[in-house]
C-alpha atoms as a PDB file:
ATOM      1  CA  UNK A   1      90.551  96.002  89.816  1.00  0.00           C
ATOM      2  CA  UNK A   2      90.490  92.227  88.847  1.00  0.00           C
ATOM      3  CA  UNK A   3      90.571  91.470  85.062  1.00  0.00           C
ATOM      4  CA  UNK A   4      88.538  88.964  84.534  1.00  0.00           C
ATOM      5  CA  UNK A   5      89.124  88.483  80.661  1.00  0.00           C
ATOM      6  CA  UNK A   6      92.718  88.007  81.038  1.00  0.00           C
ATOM      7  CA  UNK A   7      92.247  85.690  83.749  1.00  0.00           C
ATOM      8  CA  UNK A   8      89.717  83.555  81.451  1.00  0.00           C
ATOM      9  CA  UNK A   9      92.366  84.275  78.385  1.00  0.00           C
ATOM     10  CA  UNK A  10      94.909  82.762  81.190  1.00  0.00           C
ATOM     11  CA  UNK A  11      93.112  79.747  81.738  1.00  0.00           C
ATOM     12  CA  UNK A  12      92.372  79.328  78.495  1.00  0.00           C
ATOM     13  CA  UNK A  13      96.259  78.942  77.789  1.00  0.00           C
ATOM     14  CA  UNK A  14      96.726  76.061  80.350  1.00  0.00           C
ATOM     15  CA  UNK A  15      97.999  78.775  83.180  1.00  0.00           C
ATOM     16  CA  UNK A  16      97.640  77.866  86.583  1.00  0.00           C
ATOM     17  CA  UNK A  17      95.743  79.287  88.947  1.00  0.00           C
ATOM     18  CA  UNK A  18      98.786  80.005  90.917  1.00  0.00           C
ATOM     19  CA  UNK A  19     100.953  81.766  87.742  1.00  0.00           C
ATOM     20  CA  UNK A  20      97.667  83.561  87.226  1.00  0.00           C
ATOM     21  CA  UNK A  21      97.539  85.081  90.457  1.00  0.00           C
ATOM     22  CA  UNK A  22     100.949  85.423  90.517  1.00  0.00           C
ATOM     23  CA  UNK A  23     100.660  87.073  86.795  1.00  0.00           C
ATOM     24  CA  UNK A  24      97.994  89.738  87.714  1.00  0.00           C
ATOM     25  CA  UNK A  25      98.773  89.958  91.186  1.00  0.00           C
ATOM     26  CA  UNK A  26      95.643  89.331  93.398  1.00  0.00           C
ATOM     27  CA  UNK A  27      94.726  86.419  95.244  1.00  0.00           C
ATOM     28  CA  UNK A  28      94.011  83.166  94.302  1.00  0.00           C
ATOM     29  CA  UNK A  29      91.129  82.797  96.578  1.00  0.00           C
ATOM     30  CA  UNK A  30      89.635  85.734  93.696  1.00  0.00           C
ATOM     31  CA  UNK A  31      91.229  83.205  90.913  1.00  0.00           C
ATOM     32  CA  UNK A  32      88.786  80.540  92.093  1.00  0.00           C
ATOM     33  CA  UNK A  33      86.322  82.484  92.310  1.00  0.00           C
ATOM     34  CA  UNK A  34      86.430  83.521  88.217  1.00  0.00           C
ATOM     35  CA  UNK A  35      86.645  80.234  87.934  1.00  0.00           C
ATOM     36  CA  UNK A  36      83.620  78.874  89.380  1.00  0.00           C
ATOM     37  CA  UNK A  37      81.748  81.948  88.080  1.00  0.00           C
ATOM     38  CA  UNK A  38      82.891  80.961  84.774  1.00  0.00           C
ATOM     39  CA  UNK A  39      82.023  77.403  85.066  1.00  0.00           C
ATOM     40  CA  UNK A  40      78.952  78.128  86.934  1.00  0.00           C
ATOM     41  CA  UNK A  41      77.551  80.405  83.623  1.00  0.00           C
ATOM     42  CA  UNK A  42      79.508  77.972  80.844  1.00  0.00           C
ATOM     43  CA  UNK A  43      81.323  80.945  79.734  1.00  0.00           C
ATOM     44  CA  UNK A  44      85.264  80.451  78.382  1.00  0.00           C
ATOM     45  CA  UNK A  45      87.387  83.240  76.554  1.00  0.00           C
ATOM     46  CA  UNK A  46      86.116  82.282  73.319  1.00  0.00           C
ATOM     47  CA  UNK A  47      82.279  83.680  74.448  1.00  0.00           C
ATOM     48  CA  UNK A  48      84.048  86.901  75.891  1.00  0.00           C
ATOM     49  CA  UNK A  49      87.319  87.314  73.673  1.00  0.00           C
ATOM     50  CA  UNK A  50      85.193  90.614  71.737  1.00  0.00           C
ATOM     51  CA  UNK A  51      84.217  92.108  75.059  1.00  0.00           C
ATOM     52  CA  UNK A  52      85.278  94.878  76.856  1.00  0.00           C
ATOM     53  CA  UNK A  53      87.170  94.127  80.294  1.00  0.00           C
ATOM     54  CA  UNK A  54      84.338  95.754  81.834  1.00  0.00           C
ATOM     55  CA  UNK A  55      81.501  93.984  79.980  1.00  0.00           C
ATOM     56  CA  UNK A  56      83.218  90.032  80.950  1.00  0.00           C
ATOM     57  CA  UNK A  57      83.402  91.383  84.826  1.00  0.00           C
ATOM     58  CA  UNK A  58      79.532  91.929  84.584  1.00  0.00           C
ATOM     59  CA  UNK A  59      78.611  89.110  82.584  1.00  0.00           C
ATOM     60  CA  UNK A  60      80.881  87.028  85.401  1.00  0.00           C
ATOM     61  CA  UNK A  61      80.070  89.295  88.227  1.00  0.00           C
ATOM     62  CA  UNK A  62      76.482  91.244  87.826  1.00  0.00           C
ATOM     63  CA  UNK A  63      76.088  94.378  89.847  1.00  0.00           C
ATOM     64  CA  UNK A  64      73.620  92.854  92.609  1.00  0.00           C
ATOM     65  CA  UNK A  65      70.276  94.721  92.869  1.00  0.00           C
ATOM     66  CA  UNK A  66      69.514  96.982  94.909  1.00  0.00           C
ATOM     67  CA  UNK A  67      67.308  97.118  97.813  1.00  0.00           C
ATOM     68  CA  UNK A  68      64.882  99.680  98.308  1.00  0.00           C
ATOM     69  CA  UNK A  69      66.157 101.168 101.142  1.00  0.00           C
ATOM     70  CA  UNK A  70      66.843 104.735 102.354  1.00  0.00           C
ATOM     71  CA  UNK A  71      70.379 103.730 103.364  1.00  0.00           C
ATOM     72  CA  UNK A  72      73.190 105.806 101.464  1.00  0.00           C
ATOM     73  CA  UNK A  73      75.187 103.253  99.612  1.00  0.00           C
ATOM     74  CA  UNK A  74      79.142 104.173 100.342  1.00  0.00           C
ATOM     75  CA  UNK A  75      81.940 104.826  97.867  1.00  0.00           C
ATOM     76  CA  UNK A  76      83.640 102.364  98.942  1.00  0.00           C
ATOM     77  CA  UNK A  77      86.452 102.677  96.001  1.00  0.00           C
ATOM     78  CA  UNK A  78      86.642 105.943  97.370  1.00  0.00           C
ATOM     79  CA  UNK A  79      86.915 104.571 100.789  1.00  0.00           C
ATOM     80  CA  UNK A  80      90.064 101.928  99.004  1.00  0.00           C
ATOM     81  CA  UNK A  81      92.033 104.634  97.779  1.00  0.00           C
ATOM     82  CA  UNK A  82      91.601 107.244 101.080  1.00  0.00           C
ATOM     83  CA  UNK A  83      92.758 104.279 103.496  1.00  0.00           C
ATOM     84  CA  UNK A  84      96.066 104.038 101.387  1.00  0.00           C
ATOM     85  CA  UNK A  85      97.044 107.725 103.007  1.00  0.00           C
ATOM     86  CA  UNK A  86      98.577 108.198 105.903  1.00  0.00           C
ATOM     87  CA  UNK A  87      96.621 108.145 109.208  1.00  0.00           C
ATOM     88  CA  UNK A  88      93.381 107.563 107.708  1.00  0.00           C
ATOM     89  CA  UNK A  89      91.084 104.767 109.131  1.00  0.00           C
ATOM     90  CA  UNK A  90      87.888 103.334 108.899  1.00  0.00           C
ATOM     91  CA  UNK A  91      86.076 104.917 111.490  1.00  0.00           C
ATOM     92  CA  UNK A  92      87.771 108.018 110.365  1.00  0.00           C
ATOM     93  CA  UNK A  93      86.028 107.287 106.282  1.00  0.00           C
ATOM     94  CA  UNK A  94      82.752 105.968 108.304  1.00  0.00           C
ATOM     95  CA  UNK A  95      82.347 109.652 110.174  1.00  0.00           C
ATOM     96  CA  UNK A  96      82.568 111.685 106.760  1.00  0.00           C
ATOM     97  CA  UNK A  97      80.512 109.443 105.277  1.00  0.00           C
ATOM     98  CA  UNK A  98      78.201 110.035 108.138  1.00  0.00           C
ATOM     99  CA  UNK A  99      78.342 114.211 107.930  1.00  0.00           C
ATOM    100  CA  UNK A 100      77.801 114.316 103.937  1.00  0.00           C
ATOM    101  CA  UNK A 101      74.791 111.774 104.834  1.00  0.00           C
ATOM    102  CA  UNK A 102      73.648 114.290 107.056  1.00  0.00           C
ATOM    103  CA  UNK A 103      74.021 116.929 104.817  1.00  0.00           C
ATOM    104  CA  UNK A 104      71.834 115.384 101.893  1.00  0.00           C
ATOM    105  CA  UNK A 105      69.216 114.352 104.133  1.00  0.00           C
ATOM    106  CA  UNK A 106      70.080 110.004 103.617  1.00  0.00           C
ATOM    107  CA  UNK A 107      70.536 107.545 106.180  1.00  0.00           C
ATOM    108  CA  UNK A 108      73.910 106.182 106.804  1.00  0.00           C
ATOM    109  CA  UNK A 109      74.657 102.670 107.495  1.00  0.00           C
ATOM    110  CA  UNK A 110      75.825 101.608 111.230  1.00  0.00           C
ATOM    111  CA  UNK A 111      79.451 101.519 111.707  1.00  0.00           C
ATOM    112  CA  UNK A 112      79.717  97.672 112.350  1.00  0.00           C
ATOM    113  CA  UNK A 113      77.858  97.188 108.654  1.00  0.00           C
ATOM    114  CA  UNK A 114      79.925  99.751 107.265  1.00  0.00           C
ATOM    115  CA  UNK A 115      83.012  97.958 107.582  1.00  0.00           C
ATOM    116  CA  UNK A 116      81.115  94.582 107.018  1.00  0.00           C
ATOM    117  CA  UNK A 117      79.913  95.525 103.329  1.00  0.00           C
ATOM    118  CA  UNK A 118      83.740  97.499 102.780  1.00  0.00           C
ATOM    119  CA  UNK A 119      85.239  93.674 103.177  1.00  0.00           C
ATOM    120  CA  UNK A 120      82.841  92.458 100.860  1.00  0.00           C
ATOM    121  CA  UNK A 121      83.576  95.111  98.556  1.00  0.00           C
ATOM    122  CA  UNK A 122      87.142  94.304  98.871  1.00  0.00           C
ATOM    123  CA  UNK A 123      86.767  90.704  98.270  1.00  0.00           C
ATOM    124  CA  UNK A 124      84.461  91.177  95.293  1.00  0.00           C
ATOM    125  CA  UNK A 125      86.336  93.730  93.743  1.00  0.00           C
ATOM    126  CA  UNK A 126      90.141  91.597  94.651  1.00  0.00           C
ATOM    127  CA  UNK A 127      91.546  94.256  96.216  1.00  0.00           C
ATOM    128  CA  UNK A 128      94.117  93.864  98.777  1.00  0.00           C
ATOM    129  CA  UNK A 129      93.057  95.014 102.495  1.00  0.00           C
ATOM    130  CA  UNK A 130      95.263  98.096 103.693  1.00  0.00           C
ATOM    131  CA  UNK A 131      97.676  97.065 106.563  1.00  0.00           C
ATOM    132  CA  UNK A 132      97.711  99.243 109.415  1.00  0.00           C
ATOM    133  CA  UNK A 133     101.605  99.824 110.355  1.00  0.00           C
ATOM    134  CA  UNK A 134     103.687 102.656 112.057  1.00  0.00           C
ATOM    135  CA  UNK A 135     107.127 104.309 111.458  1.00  0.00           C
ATOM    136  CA  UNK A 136     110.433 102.393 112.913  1.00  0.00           C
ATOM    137  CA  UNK A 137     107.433  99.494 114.620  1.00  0.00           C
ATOM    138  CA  UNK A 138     108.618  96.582 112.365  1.00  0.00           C
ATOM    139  CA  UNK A 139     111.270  95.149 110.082  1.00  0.00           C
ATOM    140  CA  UNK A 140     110.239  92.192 107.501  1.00  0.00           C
ATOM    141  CA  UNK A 141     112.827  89.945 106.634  1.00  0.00           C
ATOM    142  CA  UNK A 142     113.579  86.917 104.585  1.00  0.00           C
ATOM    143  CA  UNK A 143     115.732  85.471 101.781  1.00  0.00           C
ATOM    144  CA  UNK A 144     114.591  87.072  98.795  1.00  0.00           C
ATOM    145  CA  UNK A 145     114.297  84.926  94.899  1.00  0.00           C
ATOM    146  CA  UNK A 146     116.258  82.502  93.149  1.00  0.00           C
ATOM    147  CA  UNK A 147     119.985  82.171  93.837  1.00  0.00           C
ATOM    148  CA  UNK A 148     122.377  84.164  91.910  1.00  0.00           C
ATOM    149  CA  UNK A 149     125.517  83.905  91.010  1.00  0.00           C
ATOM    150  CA  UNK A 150     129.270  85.603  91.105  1.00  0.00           C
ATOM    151  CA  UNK A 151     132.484  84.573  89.589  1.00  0.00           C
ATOM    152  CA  UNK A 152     135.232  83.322  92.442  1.00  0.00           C
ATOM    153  CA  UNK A 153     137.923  85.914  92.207  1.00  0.00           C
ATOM    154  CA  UNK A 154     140.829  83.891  92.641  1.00  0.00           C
ATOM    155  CA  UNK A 155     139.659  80.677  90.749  1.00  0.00           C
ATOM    156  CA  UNK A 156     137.207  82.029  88.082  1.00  0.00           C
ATOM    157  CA  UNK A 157     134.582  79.304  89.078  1.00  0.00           C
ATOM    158  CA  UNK A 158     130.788  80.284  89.764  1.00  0.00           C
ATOM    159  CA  UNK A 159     129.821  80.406  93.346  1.00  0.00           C
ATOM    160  CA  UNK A 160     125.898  80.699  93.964  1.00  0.00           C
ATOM    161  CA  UNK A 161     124.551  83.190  96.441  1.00  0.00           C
ATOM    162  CA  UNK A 162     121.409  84.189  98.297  1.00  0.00           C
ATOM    163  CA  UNK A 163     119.845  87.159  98.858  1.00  0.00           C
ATOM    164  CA  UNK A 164     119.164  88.325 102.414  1.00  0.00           C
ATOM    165  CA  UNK A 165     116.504  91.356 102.573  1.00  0.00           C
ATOM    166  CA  UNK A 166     115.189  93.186 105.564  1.00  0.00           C
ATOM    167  CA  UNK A 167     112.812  96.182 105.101  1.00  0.00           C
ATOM    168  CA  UNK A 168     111.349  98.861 107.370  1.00  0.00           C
ATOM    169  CA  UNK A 169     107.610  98.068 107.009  1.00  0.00           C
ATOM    170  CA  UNK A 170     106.587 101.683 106.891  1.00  0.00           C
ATOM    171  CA  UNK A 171     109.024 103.382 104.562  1.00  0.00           C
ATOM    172  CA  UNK A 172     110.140 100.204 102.276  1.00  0.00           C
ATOM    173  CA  UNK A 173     113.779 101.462 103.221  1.00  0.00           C
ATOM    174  CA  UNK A 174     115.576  98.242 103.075  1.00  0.00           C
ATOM    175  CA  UNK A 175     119.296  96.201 103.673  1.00  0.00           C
ATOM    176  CA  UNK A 176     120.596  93.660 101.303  1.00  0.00           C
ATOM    177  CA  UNK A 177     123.405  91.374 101.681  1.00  0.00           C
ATOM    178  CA  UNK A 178     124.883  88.351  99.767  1.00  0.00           C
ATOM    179  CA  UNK A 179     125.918  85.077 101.299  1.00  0.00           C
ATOM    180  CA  UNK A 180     126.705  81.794  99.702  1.00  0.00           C
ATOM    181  CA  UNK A 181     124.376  79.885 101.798  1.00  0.00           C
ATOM    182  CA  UNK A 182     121.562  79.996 103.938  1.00  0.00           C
ATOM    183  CA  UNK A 183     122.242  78.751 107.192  1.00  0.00           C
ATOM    184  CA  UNK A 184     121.807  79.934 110.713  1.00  0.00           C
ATOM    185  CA  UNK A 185     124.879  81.041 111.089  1.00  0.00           C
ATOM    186  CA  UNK A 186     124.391  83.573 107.792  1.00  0.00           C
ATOM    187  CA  UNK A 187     120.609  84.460 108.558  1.00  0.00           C
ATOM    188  CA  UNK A 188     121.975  85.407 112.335  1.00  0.00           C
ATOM    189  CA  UNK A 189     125.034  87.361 110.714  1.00  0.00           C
ATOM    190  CA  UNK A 190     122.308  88.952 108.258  1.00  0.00           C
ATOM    191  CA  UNK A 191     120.330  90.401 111.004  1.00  0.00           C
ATOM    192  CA  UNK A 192     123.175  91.929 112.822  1.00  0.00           C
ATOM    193  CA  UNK A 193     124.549  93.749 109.743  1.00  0.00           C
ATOM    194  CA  UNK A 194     120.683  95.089 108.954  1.00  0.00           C
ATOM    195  CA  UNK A 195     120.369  96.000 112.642  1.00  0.00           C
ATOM    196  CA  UNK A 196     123.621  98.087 112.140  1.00  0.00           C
ATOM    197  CA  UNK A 197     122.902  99.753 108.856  1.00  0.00           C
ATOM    198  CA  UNK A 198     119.113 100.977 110.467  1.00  0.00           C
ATOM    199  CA  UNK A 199     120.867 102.011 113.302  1.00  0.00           C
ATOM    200  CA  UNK A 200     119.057  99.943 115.698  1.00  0.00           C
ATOM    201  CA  UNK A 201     116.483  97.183 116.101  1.00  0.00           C
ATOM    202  CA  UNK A 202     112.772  97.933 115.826  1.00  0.00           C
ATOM    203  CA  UNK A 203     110.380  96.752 118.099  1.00  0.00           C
ATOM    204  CA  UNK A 204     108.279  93.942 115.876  1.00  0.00           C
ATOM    205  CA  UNK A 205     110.507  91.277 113.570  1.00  0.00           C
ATOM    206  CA  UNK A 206     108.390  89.730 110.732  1.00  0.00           C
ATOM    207  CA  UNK A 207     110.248  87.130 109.305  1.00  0.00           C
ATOM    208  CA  UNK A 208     108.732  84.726 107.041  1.00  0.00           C
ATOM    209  CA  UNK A 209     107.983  81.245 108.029  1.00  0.00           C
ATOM    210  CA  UNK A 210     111.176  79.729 106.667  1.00  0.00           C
ATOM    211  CA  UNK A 211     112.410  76.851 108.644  1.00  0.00           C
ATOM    212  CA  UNK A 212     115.983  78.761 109.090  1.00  0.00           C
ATOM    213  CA  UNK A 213     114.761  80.556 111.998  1.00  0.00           C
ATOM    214  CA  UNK A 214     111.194  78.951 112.331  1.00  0.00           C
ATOM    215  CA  UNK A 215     110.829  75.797 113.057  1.00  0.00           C
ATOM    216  CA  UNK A 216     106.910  75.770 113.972  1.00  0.00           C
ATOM    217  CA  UNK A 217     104.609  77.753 112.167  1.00  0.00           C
ATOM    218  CA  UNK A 218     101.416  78.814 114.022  1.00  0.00           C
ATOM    219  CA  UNK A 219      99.424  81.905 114.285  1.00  0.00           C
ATOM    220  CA  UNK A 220     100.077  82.571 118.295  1.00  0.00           C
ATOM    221  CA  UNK A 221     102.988  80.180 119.603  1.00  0.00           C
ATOM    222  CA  UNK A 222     105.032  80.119 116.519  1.00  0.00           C
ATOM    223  CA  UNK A 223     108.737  77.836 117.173  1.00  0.00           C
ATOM    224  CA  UNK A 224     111.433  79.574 116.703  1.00  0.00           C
ATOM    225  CA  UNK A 225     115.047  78.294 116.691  1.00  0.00           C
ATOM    226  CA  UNK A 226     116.595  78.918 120.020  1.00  0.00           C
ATOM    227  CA  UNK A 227     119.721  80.908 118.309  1.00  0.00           C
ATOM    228  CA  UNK A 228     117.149  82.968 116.322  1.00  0.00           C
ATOM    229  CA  UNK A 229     115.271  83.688 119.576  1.00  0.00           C
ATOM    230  CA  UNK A 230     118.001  84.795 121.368  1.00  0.00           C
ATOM    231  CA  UNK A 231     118.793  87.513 119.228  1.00  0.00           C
ATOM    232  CA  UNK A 232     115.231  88.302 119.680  1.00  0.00           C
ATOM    233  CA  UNK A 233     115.600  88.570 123.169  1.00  0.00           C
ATOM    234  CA  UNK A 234     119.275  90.216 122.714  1.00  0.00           C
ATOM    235  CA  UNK A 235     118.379  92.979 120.574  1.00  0.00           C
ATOM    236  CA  UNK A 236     114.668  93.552 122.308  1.00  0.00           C
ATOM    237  CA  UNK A 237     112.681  92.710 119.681  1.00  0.00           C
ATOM    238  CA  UNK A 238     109.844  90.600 119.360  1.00  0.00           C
ATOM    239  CA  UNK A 239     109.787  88.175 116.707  1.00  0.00           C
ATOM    240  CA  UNK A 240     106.779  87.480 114.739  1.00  0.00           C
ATOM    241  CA  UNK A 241     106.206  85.296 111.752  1.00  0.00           C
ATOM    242  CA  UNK A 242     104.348  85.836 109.008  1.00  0.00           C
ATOM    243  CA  UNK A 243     101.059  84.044 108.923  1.00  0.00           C
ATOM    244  CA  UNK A 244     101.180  80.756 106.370  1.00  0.00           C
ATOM    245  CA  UNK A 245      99.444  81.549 102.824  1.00  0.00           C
ATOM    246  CA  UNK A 246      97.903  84.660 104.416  1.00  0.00           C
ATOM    247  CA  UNK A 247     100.004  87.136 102.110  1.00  0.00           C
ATOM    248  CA  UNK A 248      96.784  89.561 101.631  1.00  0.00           C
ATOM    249  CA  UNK A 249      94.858  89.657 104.881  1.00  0.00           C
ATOM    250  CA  UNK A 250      93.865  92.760 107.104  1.00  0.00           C
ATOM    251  CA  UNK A 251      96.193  93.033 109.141  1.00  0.00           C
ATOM    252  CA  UNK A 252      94.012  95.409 111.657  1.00  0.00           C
ATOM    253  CA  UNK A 253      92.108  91.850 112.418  1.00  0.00           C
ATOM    254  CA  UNK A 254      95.376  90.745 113.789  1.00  0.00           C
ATOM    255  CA  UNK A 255      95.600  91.949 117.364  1.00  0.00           C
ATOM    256  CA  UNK A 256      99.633  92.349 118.391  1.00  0.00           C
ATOM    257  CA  UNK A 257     100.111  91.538 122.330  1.00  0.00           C
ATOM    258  CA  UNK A 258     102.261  93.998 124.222  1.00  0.00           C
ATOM    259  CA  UNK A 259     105.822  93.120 124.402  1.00  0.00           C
ATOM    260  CA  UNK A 260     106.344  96.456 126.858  1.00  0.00           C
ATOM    261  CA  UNK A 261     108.213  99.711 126.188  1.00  0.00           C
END
């Protein structure tokens, strides 16, 4: 869950709202949110430095009232946690929630408001949607931090280098290499050398939207350098870039096309 008093105590210290949501990793959609929920009630750390975590995220954010209504209110931070295990969906979640409805006699909600009031939940609450992905499917890749640096071995002087990562998005099991720049030439080389270590190619490539190897970023024609493409089209794989400043989203909204067997 979001802490709200260390994102006040945060602001209160000059932090960004960037380093803050970079600091207490969640979005900084939620960050302005606080924020305007702060300003909104004239409330800084000082009012809320002797209260509980739990006692500023009410003050900020109030449990809403509820309606009187015979519908069965979901868990959903029970629903959260159960869609971080493996083949377990929404509709799945929905149809238990259904039978133990059944069983105590209440009325659930509808499927389609089900998942509706889960997103609000998840919003609210600044949790990060689960991402729907399946073994060998995809491989995310992308130069990875600040550059580094080694000592030249015949010369002694420093020589910076860049961190090339590709990971298998279902098991995290990933490939790094070192180059000293980051040109086509060494993102191309990068991929090859990944490809060979996985023992293969998987079917989806998720690189991010780096101008190396994209060189238009856009949600269903993306540009894509025509070297980068071909080894797309060489080792069979279909390359899709991330979506710009979209780092939490649900990625079950996003509907893949078919790229064949």
């Amino acid at each position: 869950m979001v802490d709200y008093k260390q994102i006040l105590r945060l602001r209160a210290e000059g932090v960004s709202q960037r380093g803050i949501a970079d600091a207490l990793g969640c979005s900084r959609n939620t960050i302005a949110a606080v924020f305007a929920a702060a300003n909104g009630a004239g409330i800084g750390f000082g009012q809320v430095a002797d209260l509980a975590a739990d006692e500023v995220r009410n003050l900020l954010l109030p449990e809403p009232v509820k309606p009187e209504s015979d519908r069965a209110v979901p868990d959903f931070e029970h629903v959260h946690r159960e869609l971080a295990r493996p083949s377990v969906t929404l509709l799945l979640l929905w149809n238990e929630y259904v039978a133990k409805c059944r069983e105590s006699s209440g009325v659930p909600y509808q499927y389609s408001f089900f998942n509706e009031q889960y997103r609000r939940w998840v919003k609210a609450a600044g949790a990060s949607m689960r991402i729907v992905r399946s073994p060998g499917e995809s491989i995310e890749v992308d130069w990875a931090g600040d550059a580094m640096a080694f000592a030249d071995p015949l010369t002694g002087d420093p020589v910076d280098a860049w961190l090339f990562v590709a990971a298998l998005s279902y098991s995290a099991y990933s490939y790094v290499e070192a180059f000293t720049d980051m040109t086509l030439p060494s993102w191309i080389d990068a991929h090859v050398h990944a490809f060979e270590a996985f023992g293969g190619a998987a079917r989806l490539l998720v690189p991010d939207n780096l101008r190396t190897g994209v060189t238009r970023s856009d949600r269903y024609e993306p540009g894509l350098n025509p070297a980068y493409a071909r080894l797309g089209e060489h080792y069979g794989t279909a390359i899709i870039p991330a979506r710009v400043r979209k780092p939490r989203e649900n990625h079950e909204d996003f509907v893949i096309p078919s790229f064949g067997p």
